[in-house]
PDB file of N, CA and C in Angstrom:
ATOM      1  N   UNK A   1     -10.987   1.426  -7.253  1.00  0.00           N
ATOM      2  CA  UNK A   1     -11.522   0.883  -6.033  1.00  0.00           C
ATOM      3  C   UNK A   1     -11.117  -0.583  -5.937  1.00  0.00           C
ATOM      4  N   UNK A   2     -10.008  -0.935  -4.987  1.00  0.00           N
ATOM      5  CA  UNK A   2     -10.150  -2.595  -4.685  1.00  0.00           C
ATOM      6  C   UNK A   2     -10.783  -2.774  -3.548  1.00  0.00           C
ATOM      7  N   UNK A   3     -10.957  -4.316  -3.225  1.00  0.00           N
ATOM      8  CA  UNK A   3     -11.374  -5.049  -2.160  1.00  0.00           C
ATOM      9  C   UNK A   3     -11.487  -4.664  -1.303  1.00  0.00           C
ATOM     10  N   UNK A   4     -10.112  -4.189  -1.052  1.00  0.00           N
ATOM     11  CA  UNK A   4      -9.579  -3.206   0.784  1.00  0.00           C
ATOM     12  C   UNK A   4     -10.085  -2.416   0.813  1.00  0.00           C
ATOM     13  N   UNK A   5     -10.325  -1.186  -0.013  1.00  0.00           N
ATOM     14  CA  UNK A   5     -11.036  -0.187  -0.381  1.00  0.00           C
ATOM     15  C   UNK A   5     -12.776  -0.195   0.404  1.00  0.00           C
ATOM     16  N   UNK A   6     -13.182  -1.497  -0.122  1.00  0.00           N
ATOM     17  CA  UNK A   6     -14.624  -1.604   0.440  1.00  0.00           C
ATOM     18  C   UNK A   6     -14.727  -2.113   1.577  1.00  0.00           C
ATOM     19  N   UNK A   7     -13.776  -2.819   2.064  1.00  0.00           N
ATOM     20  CA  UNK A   7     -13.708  -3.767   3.526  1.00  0.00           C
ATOM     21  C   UNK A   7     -13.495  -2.288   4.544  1.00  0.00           C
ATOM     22  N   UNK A   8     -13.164  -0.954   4.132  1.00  0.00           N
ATOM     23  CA  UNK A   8     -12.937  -0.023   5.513  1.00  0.00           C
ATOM     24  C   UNK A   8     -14.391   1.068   5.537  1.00  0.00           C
ATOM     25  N   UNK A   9     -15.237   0.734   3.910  1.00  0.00           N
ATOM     26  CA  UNK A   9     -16.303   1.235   4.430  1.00  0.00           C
ATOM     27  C   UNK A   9     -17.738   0.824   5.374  1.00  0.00           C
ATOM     28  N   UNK A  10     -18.019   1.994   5.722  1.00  0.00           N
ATOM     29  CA  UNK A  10     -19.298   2.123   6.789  1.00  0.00           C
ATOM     30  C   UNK A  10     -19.913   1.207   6.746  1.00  0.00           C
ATOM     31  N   UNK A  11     -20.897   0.515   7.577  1.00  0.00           N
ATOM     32  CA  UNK A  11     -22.349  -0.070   7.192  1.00  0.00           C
ATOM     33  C   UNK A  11     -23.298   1.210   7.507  1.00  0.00           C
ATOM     34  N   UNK A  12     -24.767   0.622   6.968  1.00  0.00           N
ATOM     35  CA  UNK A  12     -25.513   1.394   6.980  1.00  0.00           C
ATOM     36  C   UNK A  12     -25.894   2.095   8.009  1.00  0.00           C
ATOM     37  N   UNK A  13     -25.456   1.174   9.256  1.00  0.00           N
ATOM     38  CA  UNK A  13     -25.856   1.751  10.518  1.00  0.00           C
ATOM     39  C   UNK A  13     -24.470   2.826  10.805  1.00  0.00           C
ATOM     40  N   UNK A  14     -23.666   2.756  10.730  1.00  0.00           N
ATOM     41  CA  UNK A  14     -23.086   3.671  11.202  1.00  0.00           C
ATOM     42  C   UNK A  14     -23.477   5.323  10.293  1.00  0.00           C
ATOM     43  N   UNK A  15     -23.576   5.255   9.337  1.00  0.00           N
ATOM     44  CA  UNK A  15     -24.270   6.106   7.940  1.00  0.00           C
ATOM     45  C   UNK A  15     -25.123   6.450   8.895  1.00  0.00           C
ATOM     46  N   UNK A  16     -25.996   5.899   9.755  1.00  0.00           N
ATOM     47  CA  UNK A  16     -27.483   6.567  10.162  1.00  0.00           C
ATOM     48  C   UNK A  16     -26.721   7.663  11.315  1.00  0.00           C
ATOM     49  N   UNK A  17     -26.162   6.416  12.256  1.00  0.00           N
ATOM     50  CA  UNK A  17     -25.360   7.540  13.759  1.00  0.00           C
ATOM     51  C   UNK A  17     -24.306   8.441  12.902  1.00  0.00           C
ATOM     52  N   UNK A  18     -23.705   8.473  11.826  1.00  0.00           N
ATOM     53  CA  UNK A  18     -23.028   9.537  11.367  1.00  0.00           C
ATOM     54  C   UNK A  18     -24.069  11.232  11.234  1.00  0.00           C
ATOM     55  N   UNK A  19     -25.690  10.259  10.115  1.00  0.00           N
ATOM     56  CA  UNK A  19     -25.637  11.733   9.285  1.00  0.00           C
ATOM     57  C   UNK A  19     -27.488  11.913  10.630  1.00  0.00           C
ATOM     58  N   UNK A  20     -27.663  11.184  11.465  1.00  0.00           N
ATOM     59  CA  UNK A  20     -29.184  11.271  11.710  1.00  0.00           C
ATOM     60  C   UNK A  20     -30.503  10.670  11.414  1.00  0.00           C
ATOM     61  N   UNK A  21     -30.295  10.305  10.198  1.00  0.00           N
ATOM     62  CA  UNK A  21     -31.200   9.838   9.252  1.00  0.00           C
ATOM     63  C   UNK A  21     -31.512   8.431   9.805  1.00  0.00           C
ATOM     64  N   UNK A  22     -32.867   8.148   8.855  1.00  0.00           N
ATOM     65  CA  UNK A  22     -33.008   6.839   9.475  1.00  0.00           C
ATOM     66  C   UNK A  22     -32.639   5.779   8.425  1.00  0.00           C
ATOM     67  N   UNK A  23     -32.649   4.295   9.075  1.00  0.00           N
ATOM     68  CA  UNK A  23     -32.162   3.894   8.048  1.00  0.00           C
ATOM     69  C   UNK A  23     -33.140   3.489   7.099  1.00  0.00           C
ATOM     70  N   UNK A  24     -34.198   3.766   6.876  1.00  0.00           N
ATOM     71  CA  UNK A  24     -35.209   3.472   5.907  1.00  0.00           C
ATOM     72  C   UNK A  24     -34.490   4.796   4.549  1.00  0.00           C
ATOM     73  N   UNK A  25     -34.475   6.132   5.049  1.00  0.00           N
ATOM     74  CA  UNK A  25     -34.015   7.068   3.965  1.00  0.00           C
ATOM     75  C   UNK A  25     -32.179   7.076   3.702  1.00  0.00           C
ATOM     76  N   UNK A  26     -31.621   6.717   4.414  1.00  0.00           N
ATOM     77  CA  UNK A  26     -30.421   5.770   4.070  1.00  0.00           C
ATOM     78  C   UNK A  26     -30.291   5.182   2.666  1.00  0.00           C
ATOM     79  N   UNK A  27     -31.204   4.032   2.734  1.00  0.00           N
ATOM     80  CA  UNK A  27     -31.788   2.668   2.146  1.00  0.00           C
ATOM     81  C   UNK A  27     -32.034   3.251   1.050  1.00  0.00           C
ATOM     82  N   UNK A  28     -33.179   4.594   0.892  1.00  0.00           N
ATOM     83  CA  UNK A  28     -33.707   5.067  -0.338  1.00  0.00           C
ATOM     84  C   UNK A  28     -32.706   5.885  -1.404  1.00  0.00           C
ATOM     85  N   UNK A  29     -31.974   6.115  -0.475  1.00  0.00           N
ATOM     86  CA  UNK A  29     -30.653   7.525  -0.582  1.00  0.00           C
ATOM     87  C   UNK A  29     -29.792   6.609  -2.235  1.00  0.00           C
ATOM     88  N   UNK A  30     -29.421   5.373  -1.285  1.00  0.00           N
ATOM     89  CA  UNK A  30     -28.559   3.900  -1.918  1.00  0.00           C
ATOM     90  C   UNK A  30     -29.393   3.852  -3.562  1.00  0.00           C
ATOM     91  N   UNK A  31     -30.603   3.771  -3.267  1.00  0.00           N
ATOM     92  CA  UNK A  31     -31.035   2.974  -4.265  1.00  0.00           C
ATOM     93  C   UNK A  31     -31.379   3.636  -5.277  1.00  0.00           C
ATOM     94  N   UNK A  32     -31.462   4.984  -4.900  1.00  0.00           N
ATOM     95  CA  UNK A  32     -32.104   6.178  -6.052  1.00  0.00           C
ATOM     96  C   UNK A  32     -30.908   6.906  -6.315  1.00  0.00           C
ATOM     97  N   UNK A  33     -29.650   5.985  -5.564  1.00  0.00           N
ATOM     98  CA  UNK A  33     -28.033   6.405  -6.615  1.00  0.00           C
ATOM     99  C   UNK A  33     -27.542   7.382  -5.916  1.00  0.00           C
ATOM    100  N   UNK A  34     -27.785   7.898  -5.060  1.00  0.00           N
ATOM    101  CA  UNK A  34     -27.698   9.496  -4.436  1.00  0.00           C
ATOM    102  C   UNK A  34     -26.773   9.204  -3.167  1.00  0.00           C
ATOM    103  N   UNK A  35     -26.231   7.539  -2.700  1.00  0.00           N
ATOM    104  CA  UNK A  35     -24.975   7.101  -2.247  1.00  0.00           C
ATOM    105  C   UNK A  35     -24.484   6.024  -2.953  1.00  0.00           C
ATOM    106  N   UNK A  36     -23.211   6.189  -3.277  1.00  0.00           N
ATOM    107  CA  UNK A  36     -23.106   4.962  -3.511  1.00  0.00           C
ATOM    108  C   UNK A  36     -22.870   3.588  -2.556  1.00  0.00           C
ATOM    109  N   UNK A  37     -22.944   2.863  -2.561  1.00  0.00           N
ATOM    110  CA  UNK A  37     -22.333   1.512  -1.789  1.00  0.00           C
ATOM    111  C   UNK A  37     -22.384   0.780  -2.959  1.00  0.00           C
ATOM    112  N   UNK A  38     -22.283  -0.894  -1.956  1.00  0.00           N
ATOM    113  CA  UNK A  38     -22.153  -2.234  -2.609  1.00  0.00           C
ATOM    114  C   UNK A  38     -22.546  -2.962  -1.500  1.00  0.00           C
ATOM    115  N   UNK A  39     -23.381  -3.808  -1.697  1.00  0.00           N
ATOM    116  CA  UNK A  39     -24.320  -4.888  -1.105  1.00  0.00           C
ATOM    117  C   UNK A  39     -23.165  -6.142  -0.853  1.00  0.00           C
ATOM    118  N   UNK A  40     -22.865  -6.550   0.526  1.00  0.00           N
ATOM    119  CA  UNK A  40     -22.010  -7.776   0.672  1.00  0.00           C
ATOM    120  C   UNK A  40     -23.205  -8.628   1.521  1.00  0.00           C
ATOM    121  N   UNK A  41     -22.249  -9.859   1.812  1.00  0.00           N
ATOM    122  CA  UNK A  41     -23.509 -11.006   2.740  1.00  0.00           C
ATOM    123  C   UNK A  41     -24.503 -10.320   3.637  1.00  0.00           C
ATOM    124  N   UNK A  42     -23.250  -9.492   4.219  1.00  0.00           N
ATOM    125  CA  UNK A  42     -23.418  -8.863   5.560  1.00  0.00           C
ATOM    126  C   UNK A  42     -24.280  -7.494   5.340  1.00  0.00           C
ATOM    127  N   UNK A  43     -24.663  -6.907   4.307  1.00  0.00           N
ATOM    128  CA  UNK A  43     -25.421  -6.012   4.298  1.00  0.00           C
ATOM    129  C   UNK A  43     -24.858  -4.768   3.439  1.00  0.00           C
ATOM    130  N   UNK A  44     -24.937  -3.630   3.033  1.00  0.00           N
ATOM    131  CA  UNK A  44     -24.892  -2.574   2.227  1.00  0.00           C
ATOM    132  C   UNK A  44     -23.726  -1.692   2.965  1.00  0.00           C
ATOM    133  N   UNK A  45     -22.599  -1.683   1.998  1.00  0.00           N
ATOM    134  CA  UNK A  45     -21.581  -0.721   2.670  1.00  0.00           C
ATOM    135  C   UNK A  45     -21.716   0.544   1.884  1.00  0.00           C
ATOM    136  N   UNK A  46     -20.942   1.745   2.660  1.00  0.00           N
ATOM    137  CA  UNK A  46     -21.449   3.163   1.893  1.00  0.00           C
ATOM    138  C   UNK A  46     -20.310   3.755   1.610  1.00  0.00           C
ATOM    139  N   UNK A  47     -20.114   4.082   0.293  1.00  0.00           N
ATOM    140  CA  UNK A  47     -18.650   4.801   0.342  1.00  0.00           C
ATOM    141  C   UNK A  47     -18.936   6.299   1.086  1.00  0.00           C
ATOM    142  N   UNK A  48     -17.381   6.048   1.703  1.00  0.00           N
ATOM    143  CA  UNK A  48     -18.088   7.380   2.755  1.00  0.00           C
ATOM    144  C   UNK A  48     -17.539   8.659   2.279  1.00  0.00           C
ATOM    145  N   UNK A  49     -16.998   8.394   0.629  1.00  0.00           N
ATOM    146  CA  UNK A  49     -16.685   9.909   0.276  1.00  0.00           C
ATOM    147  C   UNK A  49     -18.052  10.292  -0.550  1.00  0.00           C
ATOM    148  N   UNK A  50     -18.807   9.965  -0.895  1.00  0.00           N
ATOM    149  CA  UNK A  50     -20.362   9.641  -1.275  1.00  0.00           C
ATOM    150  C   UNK A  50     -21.098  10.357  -0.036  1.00  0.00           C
ATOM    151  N   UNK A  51     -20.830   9.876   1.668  1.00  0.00           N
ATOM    152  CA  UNK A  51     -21.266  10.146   1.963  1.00  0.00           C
ATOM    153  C   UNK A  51     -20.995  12.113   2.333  1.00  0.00           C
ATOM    154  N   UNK A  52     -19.871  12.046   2.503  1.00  0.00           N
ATOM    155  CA  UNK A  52     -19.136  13.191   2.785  1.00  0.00           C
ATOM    156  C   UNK A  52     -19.487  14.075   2.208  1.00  0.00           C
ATOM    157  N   UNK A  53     -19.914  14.012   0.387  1.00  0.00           N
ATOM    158  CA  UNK A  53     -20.358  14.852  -0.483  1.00  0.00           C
ATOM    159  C   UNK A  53     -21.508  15.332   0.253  1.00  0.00           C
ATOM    160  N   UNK A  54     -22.869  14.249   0.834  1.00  0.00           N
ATOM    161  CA  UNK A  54     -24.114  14.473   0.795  1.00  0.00           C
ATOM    162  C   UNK A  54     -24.360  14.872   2.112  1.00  0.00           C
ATOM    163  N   UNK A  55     -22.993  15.045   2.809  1.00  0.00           N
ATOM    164  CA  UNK A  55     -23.187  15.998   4.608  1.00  0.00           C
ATOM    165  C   UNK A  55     -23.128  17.457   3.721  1.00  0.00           C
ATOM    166  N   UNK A  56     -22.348  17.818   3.003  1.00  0.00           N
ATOM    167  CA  UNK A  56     -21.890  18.800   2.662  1.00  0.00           C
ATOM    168  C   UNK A  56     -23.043  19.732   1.879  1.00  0.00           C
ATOM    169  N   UNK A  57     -23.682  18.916   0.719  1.00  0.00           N
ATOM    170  CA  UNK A  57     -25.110  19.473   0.466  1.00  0.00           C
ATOM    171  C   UNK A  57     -25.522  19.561   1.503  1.00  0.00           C
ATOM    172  N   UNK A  58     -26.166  18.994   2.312  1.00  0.00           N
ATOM    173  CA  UNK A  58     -27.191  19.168   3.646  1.00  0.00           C
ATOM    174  C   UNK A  58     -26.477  20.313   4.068  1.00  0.00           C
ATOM    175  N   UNK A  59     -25.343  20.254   4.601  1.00  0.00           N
ATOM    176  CA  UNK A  59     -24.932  21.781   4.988  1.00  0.00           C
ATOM    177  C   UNK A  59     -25.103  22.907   4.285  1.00  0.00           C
ATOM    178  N   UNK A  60     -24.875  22.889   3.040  1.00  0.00           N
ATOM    179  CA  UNK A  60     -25.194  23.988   1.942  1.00  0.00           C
ATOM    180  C   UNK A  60     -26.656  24.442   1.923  1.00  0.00           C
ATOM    181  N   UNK A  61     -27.446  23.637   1.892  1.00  0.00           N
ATOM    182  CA  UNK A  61     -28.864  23.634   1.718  1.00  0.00           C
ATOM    183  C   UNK A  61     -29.467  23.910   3.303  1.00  0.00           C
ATOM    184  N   UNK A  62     -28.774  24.180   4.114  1.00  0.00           N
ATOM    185  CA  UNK A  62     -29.348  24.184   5.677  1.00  0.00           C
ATOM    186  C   UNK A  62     -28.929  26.217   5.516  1.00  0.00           C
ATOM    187  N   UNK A  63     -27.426  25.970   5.207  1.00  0.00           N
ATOM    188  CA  UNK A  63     -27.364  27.752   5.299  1.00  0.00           C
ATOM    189  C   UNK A  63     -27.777  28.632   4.481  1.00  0.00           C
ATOM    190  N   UNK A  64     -28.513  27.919   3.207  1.00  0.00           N
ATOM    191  CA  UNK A  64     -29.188  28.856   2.010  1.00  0.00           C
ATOM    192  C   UNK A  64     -30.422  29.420   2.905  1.00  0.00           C
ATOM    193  N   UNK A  65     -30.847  28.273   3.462  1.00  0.00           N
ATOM    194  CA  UNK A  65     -32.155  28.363   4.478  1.00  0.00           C
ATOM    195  C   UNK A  65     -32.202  29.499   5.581  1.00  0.00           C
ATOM    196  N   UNK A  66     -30.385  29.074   5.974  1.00  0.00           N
ATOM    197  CA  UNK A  66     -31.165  30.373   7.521  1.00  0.00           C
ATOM    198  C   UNK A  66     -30.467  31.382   6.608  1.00  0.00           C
ATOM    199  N   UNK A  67     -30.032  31.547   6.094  1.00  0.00           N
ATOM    200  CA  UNK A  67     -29.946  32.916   5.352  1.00  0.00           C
ATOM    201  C   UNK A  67     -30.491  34.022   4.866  1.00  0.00           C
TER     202      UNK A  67
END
């Protein structure tokens, strides 16, 4: 991971209009490790293959459901 690497990820707000969520469980998601980011001046970026993983559970776990 370099510099550039983190300068093209998300902020948190876009993370929310991506997955729904708010950004309070966002926030909790970050901190209990379950996304990763990195905290800059400007606020908490999200790696969005982190996030990509955790659309993908939600999807998994949505069709176990209507199943």
């Amino acid at each position: 991971m370099t510099t550039l690497d983190v300068v093209t990820w998300p902020a948190v707000r876009d993370v929310v209009r991506q997955t729904h969520l708010s950004p309070a469980y966002i926030s909790q998601m970050i901190h209990a490790g379950r996304l990763r980011a990195v905290r800059t001046r400007l606020g908490w970026l999200v790696d969005p293959d982190s996030v990509a993983a955790f659309e993908a559970e939600r999807a998994s776990r949505l069709r176990k459901r209507s199943a």
